[in-house]
Protein backbone atom coordinates (compact mmCIF):
# COMPACT_ATOMS: atom_id res chain seq x y z
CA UNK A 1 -61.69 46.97 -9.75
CA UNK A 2 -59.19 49.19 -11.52
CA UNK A 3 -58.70 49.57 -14.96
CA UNK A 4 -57.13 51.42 -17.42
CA UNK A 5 -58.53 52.15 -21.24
CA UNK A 6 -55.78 52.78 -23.77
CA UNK A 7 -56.82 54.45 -27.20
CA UNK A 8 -54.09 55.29 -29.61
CA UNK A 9 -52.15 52.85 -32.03
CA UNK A 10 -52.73 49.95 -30.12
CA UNK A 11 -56.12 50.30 -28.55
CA UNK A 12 -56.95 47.74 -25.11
CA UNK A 13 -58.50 47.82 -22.20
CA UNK A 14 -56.82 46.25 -18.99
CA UNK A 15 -58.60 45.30 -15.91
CA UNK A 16 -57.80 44.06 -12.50
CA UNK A 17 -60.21 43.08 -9.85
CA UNK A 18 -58.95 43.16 -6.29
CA UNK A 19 -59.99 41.32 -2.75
CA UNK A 20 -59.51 44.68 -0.63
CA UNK A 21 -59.19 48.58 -0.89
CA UNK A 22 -57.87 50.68 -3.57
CA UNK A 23 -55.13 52.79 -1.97
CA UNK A 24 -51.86 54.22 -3.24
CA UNK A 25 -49.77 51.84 -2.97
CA UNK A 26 -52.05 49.29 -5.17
CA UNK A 27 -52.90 51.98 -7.91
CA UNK A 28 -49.40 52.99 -8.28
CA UNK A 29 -48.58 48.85 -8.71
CA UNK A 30 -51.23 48.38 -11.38
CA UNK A 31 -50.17 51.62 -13.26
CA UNK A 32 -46.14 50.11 -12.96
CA UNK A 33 -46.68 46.67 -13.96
CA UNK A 34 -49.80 46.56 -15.64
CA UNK A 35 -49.83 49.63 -17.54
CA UNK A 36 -45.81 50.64 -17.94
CA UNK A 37 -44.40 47.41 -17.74
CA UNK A 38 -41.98 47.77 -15.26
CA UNK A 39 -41.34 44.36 -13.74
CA UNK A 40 -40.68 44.63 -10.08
CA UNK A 41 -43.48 47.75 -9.70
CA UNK A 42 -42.99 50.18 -7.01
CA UNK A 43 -39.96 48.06 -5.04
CA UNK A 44 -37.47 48.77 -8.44
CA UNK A 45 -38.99 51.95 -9.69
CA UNK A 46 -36.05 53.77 -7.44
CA UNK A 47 -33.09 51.75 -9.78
CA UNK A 48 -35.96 52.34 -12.93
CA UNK A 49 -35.24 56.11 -12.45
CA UNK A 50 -32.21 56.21 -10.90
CA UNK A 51 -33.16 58.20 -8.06
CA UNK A 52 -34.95 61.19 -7.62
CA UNK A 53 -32.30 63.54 -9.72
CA UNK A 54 -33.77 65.68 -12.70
CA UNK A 55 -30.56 65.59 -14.24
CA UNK A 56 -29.96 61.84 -14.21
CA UNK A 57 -30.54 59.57 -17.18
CA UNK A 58 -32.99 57.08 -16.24
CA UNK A 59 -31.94 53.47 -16.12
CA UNK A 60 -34.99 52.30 -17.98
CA UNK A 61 -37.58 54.18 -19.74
CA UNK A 62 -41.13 52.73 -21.93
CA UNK A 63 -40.37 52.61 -25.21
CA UNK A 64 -43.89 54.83 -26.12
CA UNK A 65 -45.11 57.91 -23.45
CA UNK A 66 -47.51 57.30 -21.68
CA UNK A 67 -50.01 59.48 -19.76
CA UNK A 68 -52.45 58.26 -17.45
CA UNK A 69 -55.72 60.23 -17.12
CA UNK A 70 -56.75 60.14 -13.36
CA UNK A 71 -59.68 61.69 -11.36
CA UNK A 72 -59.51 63.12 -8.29
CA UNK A 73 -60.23 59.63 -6.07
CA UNK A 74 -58.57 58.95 -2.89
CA UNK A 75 -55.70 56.69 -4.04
CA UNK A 76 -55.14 58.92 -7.03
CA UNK A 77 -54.38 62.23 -5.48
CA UNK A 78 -52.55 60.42 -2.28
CA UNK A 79 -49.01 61.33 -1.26
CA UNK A 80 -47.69 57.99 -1.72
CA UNK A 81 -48.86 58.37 -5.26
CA UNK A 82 -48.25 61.94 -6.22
CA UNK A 83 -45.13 61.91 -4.82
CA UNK A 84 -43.78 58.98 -6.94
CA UNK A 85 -44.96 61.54 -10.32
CA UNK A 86 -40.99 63.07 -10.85
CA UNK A 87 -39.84 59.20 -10.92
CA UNK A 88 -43.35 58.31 -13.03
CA UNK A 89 -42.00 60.42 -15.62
CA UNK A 90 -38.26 59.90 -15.86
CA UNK A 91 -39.54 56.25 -16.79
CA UNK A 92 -42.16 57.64 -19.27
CA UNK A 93 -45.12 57.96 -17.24
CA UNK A 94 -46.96 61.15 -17.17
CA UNK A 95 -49.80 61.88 -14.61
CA UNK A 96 -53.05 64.37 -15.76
CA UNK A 97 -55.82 65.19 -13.81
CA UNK A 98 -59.41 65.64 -14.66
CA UNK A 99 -60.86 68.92 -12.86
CA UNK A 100 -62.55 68.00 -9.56
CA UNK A 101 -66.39 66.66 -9.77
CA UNK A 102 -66.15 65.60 -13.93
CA UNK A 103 -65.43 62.04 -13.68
CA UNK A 104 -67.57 62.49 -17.04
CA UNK A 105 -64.51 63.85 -18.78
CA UNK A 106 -62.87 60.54 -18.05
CA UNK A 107 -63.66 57.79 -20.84
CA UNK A 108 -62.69 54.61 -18.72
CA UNK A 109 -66.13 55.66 -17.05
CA UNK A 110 -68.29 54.78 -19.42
CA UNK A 111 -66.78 51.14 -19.99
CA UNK A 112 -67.75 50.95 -16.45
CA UNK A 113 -70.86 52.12 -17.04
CA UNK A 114 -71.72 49.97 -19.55
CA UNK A 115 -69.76 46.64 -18.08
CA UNK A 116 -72.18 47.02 -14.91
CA UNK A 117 -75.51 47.61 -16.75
CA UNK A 118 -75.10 45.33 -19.81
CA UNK A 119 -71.84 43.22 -19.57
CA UNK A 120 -73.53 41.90 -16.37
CA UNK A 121 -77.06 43.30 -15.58
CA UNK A 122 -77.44 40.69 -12.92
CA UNK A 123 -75.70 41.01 -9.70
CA UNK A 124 -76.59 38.16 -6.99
CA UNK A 125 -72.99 37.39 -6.47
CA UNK A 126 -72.44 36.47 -2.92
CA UNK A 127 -68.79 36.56 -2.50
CA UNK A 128 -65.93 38.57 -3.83
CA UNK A 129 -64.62 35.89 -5.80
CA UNK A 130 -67.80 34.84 -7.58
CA UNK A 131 -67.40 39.25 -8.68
CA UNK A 132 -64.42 38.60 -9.92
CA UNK A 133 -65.08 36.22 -11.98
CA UNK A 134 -68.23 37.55 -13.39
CA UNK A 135 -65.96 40.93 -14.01
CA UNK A 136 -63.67 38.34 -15.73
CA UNK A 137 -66.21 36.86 -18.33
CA UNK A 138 -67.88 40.48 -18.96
CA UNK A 139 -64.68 42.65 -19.37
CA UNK A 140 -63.07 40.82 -22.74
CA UNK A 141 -66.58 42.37 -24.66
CA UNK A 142 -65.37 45.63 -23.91
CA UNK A 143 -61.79 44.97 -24.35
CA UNK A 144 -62.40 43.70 -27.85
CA UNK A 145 -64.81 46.62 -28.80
CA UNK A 146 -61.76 48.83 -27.77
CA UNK A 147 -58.92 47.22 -30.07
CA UNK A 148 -61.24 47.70 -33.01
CA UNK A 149 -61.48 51.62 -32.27
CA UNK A 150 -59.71 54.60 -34.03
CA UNK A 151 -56.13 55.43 -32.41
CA UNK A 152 -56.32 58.87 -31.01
CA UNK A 153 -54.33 59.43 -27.85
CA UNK A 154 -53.92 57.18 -24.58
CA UNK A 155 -56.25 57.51 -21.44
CA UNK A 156 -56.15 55.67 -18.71
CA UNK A 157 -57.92 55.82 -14.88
């Protein structure tokens, strides 16, 4: 499951729930598409920022900032992540880490927290899809509890 919780003018919460593992290349996917809305994802974000030049003008840019809070998991701290962070933000996407070991400090955990233990406190699910779809009917509660929060910044994970 990845998700990302967005507080600020427009509080949401978006989730996806995947079939296999987290690495990189999916997390940097989710937080293109899903997050920046750069149609295409990681196969235009070259063209999106007109190469890796400082100096250039990017080709397109989010009309807000954005900066994604991120612990230190595998696929977030990854070379084929990190390394993509110079053309995150020439199209508006800044990267922050949490310090190692406070996943606490991150606020997407405690929607997780909560989705598990009370969005759907019983887990017999046999198969991935049957998950997913539990995830599905469980994770609208907390999106909707989200939107009606006060703005104050945007977080994601």
């Amino acid at each position: 499951m990845l998700g990302t919780k967005i507080v600020g003018t427009e509080p949401d919460l978006l989730w996806q729930h995947t079939s296999g593992k987290i690495d990189a290349d999916v997390l940097l996917e989710f937080v293109l598409v899903r997050l920046a809305g750069l149609d295409g994802g990681a196969g235009v974000l070259d063209l999106a920022a007109d190469g890796l030049s400082v100096d250039v003008m990017p080709v397109w840019k989010r009309r807000r900032p954005c900066t994604v809070v991120l612990d230190n998991a595998s696929a977030h701290v990854a070379k084929a992540f990190k390394g993509r962070r110079r053309q995150l933000v020439k199209i508006g996407v800044e990267l922050f880490y949490l310090p190692p070991y406070r996943p606490e400090l991150n606020d997407i955990e405690l929607v997780w927290r909560q989705a598990k233990y009370q969005g759907y406190p019983t887990r017999t699910q046999t198969s991935i899809d049957a998950i997913g779809k539990v995830v599905d009917r469980a994770m609208p509660r907390h999106r909707d509890r989200i939107r009606g929060s006060v703005p104050n910044g945007v977080e994601a994970a």
